[in-house]
C-alpha atoms as a PDB file:
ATOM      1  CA  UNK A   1      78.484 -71.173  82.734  1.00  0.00           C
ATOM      2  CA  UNK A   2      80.069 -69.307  79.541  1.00  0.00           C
ATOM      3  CA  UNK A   3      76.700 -70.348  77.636  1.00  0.00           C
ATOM      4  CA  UNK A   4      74.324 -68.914  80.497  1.00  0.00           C
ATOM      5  CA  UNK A   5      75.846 -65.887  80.140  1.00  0.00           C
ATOM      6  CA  UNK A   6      75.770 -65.426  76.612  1.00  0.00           C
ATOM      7  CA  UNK A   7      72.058 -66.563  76.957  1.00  0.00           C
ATOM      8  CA  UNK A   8      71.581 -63.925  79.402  1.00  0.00           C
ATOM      9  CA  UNK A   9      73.026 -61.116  77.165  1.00  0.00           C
ATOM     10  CA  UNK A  10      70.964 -62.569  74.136  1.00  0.00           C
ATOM     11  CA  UNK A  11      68.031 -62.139  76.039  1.00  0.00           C
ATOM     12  CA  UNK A  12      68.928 -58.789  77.431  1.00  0.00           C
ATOM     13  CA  UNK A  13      69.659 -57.501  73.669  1.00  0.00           C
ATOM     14  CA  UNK A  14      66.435 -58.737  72.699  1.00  0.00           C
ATOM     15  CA  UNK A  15      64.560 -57.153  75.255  1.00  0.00           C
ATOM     16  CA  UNK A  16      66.546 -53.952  74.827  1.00  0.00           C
ATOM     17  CA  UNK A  17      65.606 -54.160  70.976  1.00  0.00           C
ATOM     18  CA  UNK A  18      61.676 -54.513  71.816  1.00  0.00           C
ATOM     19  CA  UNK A  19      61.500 -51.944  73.951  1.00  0.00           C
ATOM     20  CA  UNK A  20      63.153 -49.798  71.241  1.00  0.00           C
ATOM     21  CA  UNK A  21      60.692 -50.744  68.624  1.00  0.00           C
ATOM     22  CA  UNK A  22      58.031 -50.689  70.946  1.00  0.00           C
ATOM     23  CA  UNK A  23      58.910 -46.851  71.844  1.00  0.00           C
ATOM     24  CA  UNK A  24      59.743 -45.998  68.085  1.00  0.00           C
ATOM     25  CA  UNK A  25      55.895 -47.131  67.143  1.00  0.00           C
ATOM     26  CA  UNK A  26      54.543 -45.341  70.322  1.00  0.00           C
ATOM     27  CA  UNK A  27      56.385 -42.448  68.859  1.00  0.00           C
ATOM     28  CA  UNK A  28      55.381 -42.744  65.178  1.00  0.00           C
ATOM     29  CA  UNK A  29      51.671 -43.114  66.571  1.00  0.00           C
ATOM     30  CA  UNK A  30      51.611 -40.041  68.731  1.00  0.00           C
ATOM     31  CA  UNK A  31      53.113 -37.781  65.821  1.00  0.00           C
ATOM     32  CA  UNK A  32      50.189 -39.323  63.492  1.00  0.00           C
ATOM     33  CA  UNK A  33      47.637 -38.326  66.376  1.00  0.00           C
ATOM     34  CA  UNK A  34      48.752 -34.900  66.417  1.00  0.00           C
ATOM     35  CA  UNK A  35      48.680 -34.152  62.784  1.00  0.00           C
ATOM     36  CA  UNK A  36      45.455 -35.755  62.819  1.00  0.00           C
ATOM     37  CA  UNK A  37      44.505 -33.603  65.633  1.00  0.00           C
ATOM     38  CA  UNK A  38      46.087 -30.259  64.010  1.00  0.00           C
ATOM     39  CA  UNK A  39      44.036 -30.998  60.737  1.00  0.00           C
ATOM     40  CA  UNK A  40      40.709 -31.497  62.970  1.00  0.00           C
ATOM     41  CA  UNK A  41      41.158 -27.985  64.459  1.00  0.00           C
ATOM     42  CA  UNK A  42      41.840 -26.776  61.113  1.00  0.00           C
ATOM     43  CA  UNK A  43      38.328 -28.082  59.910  1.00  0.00           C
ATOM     44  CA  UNK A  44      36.474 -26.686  62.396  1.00  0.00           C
ATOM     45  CA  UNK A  45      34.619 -23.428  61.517  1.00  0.00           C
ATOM     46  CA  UNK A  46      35.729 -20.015  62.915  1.00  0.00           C
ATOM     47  CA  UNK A  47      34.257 -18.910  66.518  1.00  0.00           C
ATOM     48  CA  UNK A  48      31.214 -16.175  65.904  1.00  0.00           C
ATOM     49  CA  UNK A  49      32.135 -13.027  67.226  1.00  0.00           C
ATOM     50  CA  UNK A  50      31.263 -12.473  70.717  1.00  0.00           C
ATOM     51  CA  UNK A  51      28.328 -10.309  71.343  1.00  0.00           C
ATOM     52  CA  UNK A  52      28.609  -7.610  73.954  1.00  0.00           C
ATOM     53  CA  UNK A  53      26.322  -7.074  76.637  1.00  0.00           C
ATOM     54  CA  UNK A  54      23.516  -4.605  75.382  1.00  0.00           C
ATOM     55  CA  UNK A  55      23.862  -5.369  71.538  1.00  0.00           C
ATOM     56  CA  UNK A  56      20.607  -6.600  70.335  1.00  0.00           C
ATOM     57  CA  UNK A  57      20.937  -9.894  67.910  1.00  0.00           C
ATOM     58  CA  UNK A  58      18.179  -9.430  64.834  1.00  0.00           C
ATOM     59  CA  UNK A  59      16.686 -12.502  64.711  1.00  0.00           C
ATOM     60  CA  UNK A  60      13.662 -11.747  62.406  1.00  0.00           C
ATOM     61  CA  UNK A  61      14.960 -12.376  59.161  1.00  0.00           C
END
């Protein structure tokens, strides 16, 4: 009985300790995403500036 137990709490640790790693990587990946992400954004080009209604656009250049 004393050996199922400790078998049981083994097995518990171990799953306890997956699950930590497992979260720690989910973690590590999701802060990687967002820096990727951030430096993305900061690639892309600057919005034009929006044109009121009435300005004429010269297109004949």
């Amino acid at each position: 009985m004393m050996e199922a137990i400790a078998g049981a709490a083994m097995d518990m640790k171990s799953a306890q300790l997956a699950a930590e790693y497992s979260i720690a990587v989910t973690k590590k990946v999701m802060d990687t995403q967002e820096l990727a992400a951030q430096e993305l954004l900061n690639m892309l080009p600057a919005t034009p500036p929006v044109v009121q209604k009435g300005q004429l656009i010269d297109t004949y250049a």
